[in-house]
N, C-alpha and C. Protein backbone atom coordinates (compact mmCIF):
# COMPACT_ATOMS: atom_id res chain seq x y z
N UNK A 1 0.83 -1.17 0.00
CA UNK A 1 0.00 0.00 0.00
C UNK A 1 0.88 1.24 0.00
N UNK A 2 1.41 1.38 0.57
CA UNK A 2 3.00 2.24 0.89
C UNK A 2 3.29 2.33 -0.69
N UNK A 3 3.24 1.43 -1.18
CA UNK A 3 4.53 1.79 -2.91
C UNK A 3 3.54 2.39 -3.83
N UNK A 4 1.96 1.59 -3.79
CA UNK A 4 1.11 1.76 -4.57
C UNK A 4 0.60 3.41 -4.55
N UNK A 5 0.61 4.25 -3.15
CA UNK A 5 -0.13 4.92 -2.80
C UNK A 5 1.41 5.74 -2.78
N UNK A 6 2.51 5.73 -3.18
CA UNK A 6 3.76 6.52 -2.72
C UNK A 6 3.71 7.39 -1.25
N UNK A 7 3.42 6.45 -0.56
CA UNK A 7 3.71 7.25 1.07
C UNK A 7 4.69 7.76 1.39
N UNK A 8 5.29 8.62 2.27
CA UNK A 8 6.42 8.83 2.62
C UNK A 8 6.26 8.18 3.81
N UNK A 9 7.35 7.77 4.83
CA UNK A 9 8.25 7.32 5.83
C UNK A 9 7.26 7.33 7.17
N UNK A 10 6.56 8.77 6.81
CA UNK A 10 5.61 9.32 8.49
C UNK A 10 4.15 9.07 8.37
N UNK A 11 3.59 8.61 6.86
CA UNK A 11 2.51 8.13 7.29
C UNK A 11 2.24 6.68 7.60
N UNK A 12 1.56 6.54 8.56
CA UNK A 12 1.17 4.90 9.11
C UNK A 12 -0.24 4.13 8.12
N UNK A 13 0.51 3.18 7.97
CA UNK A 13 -0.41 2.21 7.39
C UNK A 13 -0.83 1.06 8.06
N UNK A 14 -1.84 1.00 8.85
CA UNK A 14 -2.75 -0.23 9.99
C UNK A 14 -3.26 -1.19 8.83
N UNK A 15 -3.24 -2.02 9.30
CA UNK A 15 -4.03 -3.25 8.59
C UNK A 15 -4.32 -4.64 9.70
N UNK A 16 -6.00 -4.62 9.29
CA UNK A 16 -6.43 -5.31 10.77
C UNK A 16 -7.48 -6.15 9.96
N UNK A 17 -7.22 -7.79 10.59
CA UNK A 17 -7.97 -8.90 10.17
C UNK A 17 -9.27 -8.81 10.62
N UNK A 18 -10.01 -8.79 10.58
CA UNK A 18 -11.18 -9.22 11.29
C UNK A 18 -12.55 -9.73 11.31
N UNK A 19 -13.30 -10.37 12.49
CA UNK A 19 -14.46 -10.98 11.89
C UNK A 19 -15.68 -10.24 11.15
N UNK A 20 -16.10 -10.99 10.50
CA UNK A 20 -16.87 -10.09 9.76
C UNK A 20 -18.54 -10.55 10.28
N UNK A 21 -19.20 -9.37 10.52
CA UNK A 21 -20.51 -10.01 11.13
C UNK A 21 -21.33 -9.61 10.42
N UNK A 22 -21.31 -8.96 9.25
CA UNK A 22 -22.57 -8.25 8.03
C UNK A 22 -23.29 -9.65 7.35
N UNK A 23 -24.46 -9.64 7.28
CA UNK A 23 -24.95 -11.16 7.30
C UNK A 23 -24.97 -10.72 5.29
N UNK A 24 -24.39 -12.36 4.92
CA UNK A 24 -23.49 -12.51 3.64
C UNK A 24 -22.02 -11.97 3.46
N UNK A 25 -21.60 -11.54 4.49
CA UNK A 25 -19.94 -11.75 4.33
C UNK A 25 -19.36 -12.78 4.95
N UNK A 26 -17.93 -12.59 4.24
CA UNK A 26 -17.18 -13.79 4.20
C UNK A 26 -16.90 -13.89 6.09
N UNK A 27 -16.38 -14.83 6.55
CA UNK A 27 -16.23 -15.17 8.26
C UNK A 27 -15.05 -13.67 8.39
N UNK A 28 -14.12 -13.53 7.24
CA UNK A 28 -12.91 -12.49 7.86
C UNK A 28 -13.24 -11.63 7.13
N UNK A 29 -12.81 -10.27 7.18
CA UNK A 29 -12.23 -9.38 6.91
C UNK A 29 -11.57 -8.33 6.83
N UNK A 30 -10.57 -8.18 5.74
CA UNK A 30 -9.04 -7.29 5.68
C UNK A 30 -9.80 -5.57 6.07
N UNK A 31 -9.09 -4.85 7.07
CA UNK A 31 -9.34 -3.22 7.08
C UNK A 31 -7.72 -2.70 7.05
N UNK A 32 -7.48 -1.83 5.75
CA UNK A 32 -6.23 -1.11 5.53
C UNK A 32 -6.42 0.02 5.58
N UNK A 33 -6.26 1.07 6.64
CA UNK A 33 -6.14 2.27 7.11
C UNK A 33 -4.58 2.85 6.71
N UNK A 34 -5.07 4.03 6.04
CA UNK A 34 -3.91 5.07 5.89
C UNK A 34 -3.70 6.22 6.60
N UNK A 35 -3.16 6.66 7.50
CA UNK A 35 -2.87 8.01 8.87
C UNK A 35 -1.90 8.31 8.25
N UNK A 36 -1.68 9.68 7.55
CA UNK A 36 -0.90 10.44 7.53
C UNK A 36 -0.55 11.47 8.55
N UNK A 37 0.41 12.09 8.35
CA UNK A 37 0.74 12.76 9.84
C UNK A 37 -0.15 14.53 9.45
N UNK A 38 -0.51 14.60 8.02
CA UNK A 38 -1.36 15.77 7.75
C UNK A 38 -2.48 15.60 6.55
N UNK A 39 -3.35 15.37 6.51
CA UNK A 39 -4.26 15.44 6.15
C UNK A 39 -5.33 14.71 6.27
N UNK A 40 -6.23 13.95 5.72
CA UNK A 40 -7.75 12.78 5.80
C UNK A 40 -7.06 11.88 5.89
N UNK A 41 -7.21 10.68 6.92
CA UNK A 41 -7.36 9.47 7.00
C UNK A 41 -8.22 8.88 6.13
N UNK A 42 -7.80 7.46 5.33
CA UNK A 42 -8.37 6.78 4.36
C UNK A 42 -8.60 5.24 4.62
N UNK A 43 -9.71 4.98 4.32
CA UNK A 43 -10.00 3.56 5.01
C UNK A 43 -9.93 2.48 4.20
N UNK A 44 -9.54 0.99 3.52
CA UNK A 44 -10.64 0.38 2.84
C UNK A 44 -10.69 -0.76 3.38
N UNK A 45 -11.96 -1.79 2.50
CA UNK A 45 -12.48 -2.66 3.40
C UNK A 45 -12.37 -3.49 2.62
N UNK A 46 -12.00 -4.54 2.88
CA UNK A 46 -11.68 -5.81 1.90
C UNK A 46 -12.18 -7.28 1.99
N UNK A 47 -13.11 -7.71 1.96
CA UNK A 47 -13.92 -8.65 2.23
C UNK A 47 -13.18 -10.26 1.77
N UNK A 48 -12.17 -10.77 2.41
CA UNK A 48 -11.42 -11.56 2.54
C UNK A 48 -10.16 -11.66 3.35
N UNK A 49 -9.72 -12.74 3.66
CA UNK A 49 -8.13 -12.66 5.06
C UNK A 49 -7.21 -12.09 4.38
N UNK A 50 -6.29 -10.96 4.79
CA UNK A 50 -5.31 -10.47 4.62
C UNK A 50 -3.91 -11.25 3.71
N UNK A 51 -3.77 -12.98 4.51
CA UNK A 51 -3.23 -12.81 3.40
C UNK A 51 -3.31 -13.94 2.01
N UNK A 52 -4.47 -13.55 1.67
CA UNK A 52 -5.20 -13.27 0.53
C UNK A 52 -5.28 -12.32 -0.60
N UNK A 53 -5.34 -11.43 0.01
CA UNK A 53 -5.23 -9.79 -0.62
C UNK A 53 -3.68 -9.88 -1.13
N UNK A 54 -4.29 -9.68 -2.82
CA UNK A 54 -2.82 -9.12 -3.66
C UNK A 54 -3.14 -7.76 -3.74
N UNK A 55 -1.74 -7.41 -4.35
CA UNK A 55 -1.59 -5.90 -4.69
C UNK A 55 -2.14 -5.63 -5.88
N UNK A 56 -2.97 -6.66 -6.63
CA UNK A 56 -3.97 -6.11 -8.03
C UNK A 56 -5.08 -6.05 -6.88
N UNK A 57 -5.86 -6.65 -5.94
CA UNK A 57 -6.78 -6.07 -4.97
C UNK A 57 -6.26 -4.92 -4.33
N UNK A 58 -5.22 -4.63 -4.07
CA UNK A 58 -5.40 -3.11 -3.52
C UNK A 58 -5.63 -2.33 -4.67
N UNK A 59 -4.51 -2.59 -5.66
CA UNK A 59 -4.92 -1.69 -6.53
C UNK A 59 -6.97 -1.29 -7.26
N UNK A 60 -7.30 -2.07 -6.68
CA UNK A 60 -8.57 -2.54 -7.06
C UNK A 60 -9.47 -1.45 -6.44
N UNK A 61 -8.70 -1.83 -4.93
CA UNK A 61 -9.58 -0.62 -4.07
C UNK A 61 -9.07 0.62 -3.84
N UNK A 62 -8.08 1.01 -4.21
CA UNK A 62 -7.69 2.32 -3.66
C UNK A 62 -8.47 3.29 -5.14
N UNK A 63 -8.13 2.69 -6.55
CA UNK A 63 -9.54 3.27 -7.77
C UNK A 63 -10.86 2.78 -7.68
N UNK A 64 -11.22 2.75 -6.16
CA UNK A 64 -12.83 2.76 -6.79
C UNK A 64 -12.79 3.86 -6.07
N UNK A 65 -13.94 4.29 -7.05
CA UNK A 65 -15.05 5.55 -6.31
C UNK A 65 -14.94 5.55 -5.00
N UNK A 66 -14.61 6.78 -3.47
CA UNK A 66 -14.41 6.44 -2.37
C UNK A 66 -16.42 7.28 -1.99
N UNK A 67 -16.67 6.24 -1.24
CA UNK A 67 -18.23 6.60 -0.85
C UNK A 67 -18.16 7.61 0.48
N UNK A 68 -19.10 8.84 0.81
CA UNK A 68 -19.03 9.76 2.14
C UNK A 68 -18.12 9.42 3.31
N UNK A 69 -18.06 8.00 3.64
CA UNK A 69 -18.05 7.95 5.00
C UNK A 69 -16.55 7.37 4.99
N UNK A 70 -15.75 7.19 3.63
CA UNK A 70 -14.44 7.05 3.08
C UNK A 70 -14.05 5.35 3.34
N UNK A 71 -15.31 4.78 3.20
CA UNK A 71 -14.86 2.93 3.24
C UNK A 71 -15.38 2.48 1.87
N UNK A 72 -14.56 2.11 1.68
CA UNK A 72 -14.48 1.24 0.07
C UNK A 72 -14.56 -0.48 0.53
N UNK A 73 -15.59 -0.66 -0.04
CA UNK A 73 -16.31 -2.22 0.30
C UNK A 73 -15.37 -3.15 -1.03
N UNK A 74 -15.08 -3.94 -1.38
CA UNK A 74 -14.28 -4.63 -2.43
C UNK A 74 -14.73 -5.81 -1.81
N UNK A 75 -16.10 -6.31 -2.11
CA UNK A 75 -16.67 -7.24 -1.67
C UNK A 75 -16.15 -8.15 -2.73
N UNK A 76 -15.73 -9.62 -2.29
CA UNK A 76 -15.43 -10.77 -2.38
C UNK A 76 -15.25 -10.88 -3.97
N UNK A 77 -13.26 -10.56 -3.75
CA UNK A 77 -12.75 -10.25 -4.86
C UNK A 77 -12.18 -11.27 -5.45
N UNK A 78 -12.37 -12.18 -6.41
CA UNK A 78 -11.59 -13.15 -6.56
C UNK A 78 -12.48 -14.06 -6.79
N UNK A 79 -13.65 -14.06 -6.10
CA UNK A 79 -14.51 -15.33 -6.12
C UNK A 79 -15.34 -15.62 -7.79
């Protein structure tokens, strides 16, 4: 996400597995948060285990359309 998104050094990139409880999602799913040290925090949501997720899925989600509330759904990519 770092190379794709050319971060520099000070912004943090989180990435957190987790269960997924939205009834029709998959049991896990990937959340990749971007914190820069100045400006919007950026979220996306990746509806499969982390490591699962290639870098043609990020690339997948960081060009879609980002919706109000800045979570990009990339529901069950691959399947």
């Amino acid at each position: 996400m770092r190379t794709l998104l050319g971060l520099d050094e000070d912004t943090a990139v989180v990435i957190r597995q987790l269960a997924c409880t939205e009834p029709g999602c998959p049991p896990l799913e990937t959340v990749v948060a971007v914190l820069p040290m100045e400006g919007e925090a950026r979220r996306w949501t990746l509806h499969r285990p982390a490591d699962q997720i290639t870098e043609d899925d990020l690339r997948v989600a960081v060009l879609a359309p980002e919706p109000p509330d800045n979570r990009v759904s990339t529901a069950r990519l691959g399947d």
